[in-house]
C-alpha atoms as a PDB file:
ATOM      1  CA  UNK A   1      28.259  31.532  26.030  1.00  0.00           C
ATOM      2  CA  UNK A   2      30.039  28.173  27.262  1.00  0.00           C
ATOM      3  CA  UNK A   3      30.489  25.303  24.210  1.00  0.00           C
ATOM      4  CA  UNK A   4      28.258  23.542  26.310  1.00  0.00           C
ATOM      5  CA  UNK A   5      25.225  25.902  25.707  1.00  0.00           C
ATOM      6  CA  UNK A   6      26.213  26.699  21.675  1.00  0.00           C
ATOM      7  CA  UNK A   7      26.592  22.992  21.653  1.00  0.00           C
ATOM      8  CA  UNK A   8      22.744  22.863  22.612  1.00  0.00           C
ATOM      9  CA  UNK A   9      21.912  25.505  20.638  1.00  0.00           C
ATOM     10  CA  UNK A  10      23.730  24.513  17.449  1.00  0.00           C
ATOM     11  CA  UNK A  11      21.698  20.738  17.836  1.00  0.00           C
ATOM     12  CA  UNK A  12      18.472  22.581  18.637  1.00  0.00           C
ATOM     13  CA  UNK A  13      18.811  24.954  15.806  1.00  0.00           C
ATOM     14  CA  UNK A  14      19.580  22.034  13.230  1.00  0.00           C
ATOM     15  CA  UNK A  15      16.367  20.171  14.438  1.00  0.00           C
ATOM     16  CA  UNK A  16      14.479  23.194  14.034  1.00  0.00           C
ATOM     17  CA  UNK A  17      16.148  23.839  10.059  1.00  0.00           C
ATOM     18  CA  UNK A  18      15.548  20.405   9.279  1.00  0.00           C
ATOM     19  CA  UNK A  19      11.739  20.460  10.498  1.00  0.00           C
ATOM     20  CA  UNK A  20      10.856  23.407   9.063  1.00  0.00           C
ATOM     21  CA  UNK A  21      12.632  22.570   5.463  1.00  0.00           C
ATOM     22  CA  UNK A  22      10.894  19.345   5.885  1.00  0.00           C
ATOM     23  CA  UNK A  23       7.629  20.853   6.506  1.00  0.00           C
ATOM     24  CA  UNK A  24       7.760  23.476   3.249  1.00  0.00           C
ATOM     25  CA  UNK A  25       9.058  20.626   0.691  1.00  0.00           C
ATOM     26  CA  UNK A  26       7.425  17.627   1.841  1.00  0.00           C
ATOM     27  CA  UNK A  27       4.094  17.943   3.932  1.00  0.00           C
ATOM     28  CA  UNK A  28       1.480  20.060   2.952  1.00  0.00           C
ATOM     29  CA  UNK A  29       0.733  21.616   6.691  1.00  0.00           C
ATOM     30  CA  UNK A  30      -2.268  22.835   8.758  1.00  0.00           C
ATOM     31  CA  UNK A  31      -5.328  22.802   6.230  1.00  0.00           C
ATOM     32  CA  UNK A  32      -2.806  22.090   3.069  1.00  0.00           C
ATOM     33  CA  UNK A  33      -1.519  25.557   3.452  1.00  0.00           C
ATOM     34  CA  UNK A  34       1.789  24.631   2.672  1.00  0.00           C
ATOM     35  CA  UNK A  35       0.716  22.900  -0.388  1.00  0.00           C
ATOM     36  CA  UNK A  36      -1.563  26.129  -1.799  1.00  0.00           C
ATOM     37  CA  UNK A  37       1.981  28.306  -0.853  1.00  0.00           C
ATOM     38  CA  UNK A  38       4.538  25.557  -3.439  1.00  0.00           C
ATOM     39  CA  UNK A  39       1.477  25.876  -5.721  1.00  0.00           C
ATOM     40  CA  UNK A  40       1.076  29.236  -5.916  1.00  0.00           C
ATOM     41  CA  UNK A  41       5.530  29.614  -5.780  1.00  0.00           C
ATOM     42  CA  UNK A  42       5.256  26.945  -9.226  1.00  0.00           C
ATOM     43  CA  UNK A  43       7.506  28.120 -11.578  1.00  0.00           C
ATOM     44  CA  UNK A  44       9.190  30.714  -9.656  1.00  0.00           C
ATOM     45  CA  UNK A  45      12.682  31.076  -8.119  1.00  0.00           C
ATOM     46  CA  UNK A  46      10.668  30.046  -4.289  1.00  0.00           C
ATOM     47  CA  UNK A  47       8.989  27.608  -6.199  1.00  0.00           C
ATOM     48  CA  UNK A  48      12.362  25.964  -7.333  1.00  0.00           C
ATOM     49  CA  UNK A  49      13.379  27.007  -3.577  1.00  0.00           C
ATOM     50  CA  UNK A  50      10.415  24.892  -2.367  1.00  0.00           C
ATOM     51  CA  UNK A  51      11.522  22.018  -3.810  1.00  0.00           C
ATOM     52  CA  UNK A  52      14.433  21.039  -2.595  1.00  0.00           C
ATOM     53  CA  UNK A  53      15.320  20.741   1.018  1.00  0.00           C
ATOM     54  CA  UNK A  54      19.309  21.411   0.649  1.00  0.00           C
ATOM     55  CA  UNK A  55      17.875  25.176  -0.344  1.00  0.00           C
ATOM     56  CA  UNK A  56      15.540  25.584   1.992  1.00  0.00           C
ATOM     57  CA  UNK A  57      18.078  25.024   4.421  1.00  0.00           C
ATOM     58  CA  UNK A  58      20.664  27.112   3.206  1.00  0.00           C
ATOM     59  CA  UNK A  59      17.883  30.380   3.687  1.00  0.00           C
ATOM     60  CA  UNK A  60      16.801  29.125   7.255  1.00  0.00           C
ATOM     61  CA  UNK A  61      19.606  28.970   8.809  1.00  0.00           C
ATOM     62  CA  UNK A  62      20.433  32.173   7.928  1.00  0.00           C
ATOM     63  CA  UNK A  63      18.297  33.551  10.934  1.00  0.00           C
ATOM     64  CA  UNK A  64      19.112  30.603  12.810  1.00  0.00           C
ATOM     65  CA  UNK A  65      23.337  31.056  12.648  1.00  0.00           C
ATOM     66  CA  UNK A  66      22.451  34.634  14.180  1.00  0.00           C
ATOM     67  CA  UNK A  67      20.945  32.843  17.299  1.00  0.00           C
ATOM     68  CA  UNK A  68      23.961  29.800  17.188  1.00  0.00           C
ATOM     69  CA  UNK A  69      26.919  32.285  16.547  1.00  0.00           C
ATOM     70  CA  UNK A  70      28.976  33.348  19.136  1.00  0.00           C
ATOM     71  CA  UNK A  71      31.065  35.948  17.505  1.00  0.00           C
ATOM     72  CA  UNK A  72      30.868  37.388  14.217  1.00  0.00           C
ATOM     73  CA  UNK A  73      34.029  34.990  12.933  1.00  0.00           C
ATOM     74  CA  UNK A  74      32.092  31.879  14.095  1.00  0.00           C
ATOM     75  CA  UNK A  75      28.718  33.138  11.820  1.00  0.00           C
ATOM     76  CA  UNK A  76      29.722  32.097   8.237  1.00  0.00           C
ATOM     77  CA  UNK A  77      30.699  28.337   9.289  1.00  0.00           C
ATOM     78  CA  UNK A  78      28.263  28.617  11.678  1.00  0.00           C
ATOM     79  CA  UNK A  79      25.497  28.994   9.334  1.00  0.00           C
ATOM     80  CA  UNK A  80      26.683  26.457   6.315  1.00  0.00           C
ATOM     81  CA  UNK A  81      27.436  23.900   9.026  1.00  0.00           C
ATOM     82  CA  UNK A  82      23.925  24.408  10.273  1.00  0.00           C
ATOM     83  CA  UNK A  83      22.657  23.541   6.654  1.00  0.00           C
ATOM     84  CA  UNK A  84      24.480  20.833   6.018  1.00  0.00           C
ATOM     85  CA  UNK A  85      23.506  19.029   9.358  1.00  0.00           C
ATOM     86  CA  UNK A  86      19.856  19.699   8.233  1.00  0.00           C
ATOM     87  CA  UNK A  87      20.545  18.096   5.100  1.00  0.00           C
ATOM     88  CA  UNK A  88      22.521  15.157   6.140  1.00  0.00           C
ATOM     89  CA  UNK A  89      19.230  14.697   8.958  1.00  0.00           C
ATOM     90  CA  UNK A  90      16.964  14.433   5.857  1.00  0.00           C
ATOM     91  CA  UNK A  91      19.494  12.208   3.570  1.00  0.00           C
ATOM     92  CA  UNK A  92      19.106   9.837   6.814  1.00  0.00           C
ATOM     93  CA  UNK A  93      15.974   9.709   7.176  1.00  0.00           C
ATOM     94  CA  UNK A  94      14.648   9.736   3.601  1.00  0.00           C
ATOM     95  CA  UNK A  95      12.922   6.005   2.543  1.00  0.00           C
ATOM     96  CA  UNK A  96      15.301   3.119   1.908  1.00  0.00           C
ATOM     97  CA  UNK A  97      16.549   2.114  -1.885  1.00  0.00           C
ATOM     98  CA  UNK A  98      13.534  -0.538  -2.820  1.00  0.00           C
ATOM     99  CA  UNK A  99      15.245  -3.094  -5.062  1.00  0.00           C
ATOM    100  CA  UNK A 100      12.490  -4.860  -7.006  1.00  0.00           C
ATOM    101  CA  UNK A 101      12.816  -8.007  -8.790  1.00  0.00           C
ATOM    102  CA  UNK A 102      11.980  -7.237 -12.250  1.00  0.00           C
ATOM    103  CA  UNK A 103      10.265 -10.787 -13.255  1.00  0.00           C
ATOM    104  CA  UNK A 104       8.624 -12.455 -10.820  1.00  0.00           C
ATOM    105  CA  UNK A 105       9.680 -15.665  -9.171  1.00  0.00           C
ATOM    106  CA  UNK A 106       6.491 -17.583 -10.604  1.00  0.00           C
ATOM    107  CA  UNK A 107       7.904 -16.532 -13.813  1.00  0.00           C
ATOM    108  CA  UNK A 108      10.772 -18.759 -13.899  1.00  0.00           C
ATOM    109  CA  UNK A 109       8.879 -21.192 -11.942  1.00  0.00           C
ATOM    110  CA  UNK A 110       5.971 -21.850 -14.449  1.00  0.00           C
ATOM    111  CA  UNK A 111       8.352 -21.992 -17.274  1.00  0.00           C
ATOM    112  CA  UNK A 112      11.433 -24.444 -15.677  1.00  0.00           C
ATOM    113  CA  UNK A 113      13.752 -22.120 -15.154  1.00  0.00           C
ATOM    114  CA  UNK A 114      15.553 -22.222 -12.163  1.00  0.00           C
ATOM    115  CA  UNK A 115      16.779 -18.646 -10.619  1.00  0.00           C
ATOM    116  CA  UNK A 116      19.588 -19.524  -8.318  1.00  0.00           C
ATOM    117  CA  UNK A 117      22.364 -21.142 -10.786  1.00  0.00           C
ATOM    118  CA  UNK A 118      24.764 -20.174  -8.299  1.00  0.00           C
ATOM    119  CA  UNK A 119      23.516 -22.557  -5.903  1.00  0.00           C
ATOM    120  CA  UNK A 120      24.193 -26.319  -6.311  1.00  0.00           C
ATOM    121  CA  UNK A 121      21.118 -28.477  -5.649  1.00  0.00           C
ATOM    122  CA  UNK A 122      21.677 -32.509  -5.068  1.00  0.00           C
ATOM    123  CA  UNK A 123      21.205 -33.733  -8.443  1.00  0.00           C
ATOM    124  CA  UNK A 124      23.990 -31.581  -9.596  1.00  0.00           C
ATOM    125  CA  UNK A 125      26.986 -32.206  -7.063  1.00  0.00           C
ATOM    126  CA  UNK A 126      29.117 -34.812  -9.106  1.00  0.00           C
ATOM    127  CA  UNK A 127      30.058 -35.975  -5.639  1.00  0.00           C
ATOM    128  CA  UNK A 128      27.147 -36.914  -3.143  1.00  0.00           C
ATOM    129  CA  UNK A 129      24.504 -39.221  -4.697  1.00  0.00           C
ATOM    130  CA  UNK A 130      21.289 -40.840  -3.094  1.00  0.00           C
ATOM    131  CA  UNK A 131      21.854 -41.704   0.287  1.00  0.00           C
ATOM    132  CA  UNK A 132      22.509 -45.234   0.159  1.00  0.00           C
ATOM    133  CA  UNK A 133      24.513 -45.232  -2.765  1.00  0.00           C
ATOM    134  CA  UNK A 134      28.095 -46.825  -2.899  1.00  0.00           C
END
């Protein structure tokens, strides 16, 4: 096998870890079939398993690295690099840190408080007055 084809193979596997440890943690698949198999796995070691995408990639690809692997040396990295490119696929595209405002605008509005004392309005620059003014 050239690096060009375990190249393709390593990427191909990796989408296919990452989809399918996607699919068993977060979606509940055809008919919520997925979702009956983490319900009836609660409180087990799969359960525990089925909850966390870094495991679920660590156990599929395990088959996967056989596929990937060149030689028996190359199997061991092989198979923890193809977990940890799964993973770092799901970091990426897991939702964005929301940072909420925790009062409201209209808050501070309705009772006279102003929010942005770090920014100097007119009537509080020493230096500038009315237009017009000498």
């Amino acid at each position: 096998m050239s690096s060009t084809e375990f190249l393709i193979n390593f990427v191909l596997a990796t989408l296919a870890v990452w989809r399918v440890a996607h699919l068993l943690v977060h979606e509940d698949g055809p008919k919520g079939l997925i979702a009956q198999l983490r319900t009836l796995a609660a409180g087990t070691e799969i359960g525990r398993a089925l909850d966390c995408v870094g495991c679920m990639s660590l156990w599929l690809a395990l088959p996967a690295s056989v596929w990937v692997s060149r030689r028996l040396s190359e199997f061991l990295p092989t198979w923890l690099a193809l977990s940890g490119a799964a993973f770092l696929l799901e970091r990426i595209g897991s939702e964005p840190l929301i940072v909420e405002r925790l009062v409201s605008t209209e808050t501070f509005q309705s009772e006279g408080v102003s929010n942005d004392e770090l920014l100097r309005t007119e009537s509080d620059d020493p230096g500038h007055g009315e237009p017009g003014d000498v």
